[in-house]
N, C-alpha and C. Protein backbone atom coordinates (compact mmCIF):
# COMPACT_ATOMS: atom_id res chain seq x y z
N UNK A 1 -34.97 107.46 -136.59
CA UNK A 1 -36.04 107.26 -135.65
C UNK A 1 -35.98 108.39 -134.63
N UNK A 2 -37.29 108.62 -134.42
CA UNK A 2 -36.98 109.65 -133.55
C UNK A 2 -36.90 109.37 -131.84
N UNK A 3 -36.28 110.43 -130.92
CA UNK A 3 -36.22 110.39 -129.38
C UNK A 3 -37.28 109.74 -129.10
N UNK A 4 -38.65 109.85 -129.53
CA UNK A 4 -39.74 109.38 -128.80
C UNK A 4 -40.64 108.05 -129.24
N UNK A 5 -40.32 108.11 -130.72
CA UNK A 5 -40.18 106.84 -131.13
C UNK A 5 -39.49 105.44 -129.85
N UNK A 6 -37.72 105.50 -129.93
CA UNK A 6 -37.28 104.79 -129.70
C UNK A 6 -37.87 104.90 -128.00
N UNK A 7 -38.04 105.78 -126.97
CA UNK A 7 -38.14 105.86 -125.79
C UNK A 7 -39.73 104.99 -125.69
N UNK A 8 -41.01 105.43 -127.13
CA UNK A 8 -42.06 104.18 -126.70
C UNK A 8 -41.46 102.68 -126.79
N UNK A 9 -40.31 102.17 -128.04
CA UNK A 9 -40.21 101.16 -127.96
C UNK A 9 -39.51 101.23 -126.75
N UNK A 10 -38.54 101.28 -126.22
CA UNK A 10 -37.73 100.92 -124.45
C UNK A 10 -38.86 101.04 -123.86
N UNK A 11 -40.28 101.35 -123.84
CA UNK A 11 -41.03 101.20 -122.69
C UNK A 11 -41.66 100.28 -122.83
N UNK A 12 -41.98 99.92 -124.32
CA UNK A 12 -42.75 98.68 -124.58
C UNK A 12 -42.19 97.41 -123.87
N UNK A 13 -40.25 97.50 -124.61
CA UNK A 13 -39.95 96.17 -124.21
C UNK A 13 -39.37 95.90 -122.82
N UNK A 14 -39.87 97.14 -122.25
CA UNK A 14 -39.84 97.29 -120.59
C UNK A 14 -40.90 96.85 -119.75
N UNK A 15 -41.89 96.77 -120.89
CA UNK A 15 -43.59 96.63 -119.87
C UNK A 15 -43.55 94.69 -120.22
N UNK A 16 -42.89 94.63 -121.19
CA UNK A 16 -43.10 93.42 -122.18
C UNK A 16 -42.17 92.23 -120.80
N UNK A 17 -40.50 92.72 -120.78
CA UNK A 17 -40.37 92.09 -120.17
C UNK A 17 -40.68 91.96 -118.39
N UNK A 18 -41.20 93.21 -117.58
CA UNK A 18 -42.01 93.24 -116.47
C UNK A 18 -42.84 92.04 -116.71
N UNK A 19 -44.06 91.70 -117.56
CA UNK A 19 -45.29 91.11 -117.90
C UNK A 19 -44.27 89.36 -117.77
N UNK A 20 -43.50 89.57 -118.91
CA UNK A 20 -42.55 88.20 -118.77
C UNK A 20 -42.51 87.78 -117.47
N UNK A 21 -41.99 88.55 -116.73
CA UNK A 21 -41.31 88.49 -114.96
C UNK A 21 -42.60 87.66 -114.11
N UNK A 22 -43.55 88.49 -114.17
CA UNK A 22 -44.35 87.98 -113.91
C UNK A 22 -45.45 87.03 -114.24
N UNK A 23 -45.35 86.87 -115.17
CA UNK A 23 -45.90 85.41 -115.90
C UNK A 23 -44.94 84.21 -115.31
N UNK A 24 -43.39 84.53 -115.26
CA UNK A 24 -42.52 83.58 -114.81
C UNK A 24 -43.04 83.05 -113.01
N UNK A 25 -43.13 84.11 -112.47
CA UNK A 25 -43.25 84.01 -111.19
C UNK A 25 -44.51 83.93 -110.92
N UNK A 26 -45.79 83.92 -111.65
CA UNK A 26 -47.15 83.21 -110.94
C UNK A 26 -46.70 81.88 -110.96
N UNK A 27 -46.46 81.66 -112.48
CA UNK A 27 -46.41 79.76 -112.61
C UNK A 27 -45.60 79.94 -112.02
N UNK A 28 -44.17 80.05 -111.64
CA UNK A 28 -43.48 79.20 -110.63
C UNK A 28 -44.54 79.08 -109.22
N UNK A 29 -45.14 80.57 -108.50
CA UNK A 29 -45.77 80.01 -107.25
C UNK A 29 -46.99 79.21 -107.43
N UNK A 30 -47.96 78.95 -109.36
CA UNK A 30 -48.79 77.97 -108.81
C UNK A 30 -48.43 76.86 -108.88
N UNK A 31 -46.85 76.67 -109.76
CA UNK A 31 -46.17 75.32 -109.14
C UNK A 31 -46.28 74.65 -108.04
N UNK A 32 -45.94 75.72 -107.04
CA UNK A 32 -45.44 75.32 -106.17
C UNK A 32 -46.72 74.89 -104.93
N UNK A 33 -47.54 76.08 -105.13
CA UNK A 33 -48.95 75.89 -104.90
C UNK A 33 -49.56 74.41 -105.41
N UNK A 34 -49.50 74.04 -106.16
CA UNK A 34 -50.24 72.19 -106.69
C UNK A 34 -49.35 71.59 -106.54
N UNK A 35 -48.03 71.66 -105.99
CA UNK A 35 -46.83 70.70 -105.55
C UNK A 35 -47.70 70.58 -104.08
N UNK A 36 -47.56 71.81 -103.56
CA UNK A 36 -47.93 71.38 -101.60
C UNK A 36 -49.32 70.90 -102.03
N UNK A 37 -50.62 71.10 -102.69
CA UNK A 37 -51.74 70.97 -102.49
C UNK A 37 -51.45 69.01 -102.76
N UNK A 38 -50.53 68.95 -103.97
CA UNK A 38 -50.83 67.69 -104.15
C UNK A 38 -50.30 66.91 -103.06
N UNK A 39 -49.05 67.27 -102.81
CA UNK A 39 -48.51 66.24 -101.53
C UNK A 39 -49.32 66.49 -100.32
N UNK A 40 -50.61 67.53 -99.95
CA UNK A 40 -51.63 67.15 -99.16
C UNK A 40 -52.78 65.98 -99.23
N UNK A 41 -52.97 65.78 -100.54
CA UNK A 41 -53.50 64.96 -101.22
C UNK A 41 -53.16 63.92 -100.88
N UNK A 42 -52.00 64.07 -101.00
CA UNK A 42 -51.30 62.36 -100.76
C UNK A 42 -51.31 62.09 -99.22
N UNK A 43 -50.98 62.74 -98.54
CA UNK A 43 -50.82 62.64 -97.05
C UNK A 43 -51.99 62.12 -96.52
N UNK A 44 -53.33 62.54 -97.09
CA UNK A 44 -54.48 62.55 -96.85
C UNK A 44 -55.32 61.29 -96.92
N UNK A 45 -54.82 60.89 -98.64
CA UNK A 45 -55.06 59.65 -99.23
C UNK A 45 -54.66 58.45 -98.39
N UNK A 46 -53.61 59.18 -98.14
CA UNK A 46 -52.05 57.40 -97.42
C UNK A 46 -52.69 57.50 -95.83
N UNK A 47 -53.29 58.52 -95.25
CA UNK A 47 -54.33 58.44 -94.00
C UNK A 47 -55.55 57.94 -93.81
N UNK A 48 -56.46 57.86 -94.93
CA UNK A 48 -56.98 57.49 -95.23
C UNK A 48 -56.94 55.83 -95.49
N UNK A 49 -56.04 55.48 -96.41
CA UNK A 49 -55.85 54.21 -96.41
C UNK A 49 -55.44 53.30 -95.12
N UNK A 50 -54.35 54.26 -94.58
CA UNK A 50 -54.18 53.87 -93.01
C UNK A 50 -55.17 53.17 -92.02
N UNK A 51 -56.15 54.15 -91.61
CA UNK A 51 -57.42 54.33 -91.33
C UNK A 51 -58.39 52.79 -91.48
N UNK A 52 -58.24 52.38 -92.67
CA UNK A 52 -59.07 51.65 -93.35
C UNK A 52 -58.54 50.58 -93.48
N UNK A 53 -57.34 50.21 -93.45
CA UNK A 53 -56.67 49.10 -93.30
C UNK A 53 -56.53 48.64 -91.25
N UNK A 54 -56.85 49.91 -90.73
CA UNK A 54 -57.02 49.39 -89.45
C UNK A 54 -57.93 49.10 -89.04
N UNK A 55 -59.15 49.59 -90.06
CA UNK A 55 -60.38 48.88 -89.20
C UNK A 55 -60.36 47.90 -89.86
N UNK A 56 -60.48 47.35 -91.42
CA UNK A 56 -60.53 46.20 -91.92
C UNK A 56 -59.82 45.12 -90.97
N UNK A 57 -58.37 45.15 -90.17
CA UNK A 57 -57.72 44.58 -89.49
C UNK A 57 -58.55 44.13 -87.99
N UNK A 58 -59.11 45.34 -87.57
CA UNK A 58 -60.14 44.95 -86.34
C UNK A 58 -61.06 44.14 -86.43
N UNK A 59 -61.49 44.07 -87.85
CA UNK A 59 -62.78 43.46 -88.28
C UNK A 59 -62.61 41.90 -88.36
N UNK A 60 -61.57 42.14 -89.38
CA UNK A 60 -60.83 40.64 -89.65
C UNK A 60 -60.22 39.53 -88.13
N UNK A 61 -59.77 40.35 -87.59
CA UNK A 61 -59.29 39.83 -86.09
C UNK A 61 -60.98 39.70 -85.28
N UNK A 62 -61.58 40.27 -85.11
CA UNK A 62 -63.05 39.83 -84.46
C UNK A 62 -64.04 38.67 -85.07
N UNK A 63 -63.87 38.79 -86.79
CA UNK A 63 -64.22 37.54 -87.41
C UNK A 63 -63.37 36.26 -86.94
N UNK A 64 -62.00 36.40 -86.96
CA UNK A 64 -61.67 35.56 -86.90
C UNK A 64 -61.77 34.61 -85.25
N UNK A 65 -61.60 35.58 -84.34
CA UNK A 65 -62.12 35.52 -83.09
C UNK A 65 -63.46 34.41 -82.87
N UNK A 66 -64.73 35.53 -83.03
CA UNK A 66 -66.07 34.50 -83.68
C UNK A 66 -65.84 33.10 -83.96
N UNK A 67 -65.09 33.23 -85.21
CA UNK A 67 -65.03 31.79 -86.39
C UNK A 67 -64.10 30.86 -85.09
N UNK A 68 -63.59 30.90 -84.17
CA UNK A 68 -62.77 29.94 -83.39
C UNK A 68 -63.57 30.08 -82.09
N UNK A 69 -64.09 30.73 -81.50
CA UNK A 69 -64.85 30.45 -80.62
C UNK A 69 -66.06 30.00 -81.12
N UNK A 70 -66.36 29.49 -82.14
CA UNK A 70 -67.26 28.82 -82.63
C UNK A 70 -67.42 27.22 -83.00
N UNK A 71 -65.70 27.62 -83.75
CA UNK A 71 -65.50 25.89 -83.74
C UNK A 71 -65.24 25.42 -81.84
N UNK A 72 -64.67 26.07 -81.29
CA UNK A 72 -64.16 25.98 -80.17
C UNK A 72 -65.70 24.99 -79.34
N UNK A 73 -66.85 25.85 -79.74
CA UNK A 73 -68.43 25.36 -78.72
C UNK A 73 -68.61 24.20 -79.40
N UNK A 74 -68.20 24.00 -81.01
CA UNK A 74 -68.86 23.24 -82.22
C UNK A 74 -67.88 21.88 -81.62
N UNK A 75 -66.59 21.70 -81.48
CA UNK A 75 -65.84 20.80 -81.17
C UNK A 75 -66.38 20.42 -79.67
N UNK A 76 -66.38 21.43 -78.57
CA UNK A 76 -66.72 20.94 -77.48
C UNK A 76 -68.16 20.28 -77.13
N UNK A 77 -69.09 20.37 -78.08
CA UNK A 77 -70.64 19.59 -78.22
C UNK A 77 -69.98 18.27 -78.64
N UNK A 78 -68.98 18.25 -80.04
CA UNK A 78 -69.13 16.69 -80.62
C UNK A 78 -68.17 15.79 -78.85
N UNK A 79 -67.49 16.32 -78.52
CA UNK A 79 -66.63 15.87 -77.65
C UNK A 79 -67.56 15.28 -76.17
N UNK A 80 -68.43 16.12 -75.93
CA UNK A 80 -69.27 15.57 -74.96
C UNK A 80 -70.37 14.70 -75.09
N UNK A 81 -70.73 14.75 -77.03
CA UNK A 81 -71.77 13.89 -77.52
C UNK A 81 -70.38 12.42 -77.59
N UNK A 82 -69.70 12.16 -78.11
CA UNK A 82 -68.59 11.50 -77.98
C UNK A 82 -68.98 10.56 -76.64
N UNK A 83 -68.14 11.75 -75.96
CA UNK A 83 -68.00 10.79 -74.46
C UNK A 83 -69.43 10.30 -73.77
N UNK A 84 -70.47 10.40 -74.41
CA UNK A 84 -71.79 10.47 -73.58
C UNK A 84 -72.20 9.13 -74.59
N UNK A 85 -71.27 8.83 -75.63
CA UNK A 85 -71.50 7.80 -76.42
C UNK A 85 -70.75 6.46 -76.17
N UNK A 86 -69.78 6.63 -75.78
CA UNK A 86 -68.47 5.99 -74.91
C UNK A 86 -68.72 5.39 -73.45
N UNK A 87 -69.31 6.37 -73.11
CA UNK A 87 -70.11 6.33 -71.61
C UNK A 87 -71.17 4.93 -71.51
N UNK A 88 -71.97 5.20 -72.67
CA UNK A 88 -73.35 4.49 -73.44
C UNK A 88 -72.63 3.02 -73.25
N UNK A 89 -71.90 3.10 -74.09
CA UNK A 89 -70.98 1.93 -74.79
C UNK A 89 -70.24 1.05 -73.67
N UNK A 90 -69.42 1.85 -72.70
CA UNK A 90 -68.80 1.53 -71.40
C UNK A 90 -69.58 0.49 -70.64
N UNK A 91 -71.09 0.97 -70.24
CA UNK A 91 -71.96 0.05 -69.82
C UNK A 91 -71.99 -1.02 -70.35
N UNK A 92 -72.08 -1.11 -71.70
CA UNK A 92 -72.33 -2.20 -72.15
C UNK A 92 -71.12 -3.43 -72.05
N UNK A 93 -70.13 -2.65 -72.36
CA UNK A 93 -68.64 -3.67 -72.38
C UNK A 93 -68.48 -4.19 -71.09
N UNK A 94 -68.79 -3.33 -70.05
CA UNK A 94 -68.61 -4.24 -68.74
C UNK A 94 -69.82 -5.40 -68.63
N UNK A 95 -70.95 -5.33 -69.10
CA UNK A 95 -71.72 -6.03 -68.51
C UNK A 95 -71.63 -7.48 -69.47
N UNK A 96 -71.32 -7.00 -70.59
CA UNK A 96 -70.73 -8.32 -71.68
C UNK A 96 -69.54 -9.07 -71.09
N UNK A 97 -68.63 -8.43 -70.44
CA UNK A 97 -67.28 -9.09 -69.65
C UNK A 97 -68.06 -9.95 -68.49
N UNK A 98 -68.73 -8.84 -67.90
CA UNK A 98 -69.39 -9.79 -66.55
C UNK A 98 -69.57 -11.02 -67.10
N UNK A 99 -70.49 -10.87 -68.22
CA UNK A 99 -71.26 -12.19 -67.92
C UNK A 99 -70.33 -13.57 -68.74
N UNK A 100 -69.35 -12.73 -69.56
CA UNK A 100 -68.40 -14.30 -70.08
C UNK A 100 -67.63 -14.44 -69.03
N UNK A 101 -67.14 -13.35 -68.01
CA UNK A 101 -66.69 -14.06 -66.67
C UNK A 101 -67.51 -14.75 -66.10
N UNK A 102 -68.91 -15.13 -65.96
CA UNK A 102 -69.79 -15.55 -64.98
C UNK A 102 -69.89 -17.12 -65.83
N UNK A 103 -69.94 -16.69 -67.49
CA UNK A 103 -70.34 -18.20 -67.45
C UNK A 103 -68.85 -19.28 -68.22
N UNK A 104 -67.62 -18.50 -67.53
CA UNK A 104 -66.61 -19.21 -67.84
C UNK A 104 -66.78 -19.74 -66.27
């Protein structure tokens, strides 16, 4: 083989493994590149959910708020219809006593 022979192949498998080198080292940095992009992703996502579980929580706590100051008016109507029935009734029991006191 000749000097210039063998000196194209050493350049070939010089350019060959350069090309290697760097094939190695893009993918490693777009590894590393969609490693951080993804764990932004996630950070983003899990903020997101955050977010949304706190308003659902505000929401839920103001419904629930509502729903008891509701029974709260709903109980305090039957309670005064109640006593306004009791009241009704009161009259009557005294004046039924009166009168079996009156005609004992």
């Amino acid at each position: 083989m000749s000097l210039e022979a063998i000196t194209s192949i050493t350049d070939a498998e010089e350019h060959a493994r350069r090309i290697k080198a760097e094939a190695a080292a893009n993918a490693k940095k777009a590894a590393a590149e969609t490693k951080v992009r993804g764990e932004q992703k996630i950070a983003e996502a899990a903020e997101k959910a955050r977010a949304e579980l706190e308003e659902l929580a505000r929401k839920t706590e103001a419904k629930a708020q509502a729903d008891a100051d509701e029974l709260a008016q709903s109980t305090e109507n039957k309670k005064a219809a109640m006593r306004a029935h009791a009241e009704a009734r009161l009259d009557k029991a005294a004046n039924l006593i009166v009168e079996r006191i009156v005609k004992d």
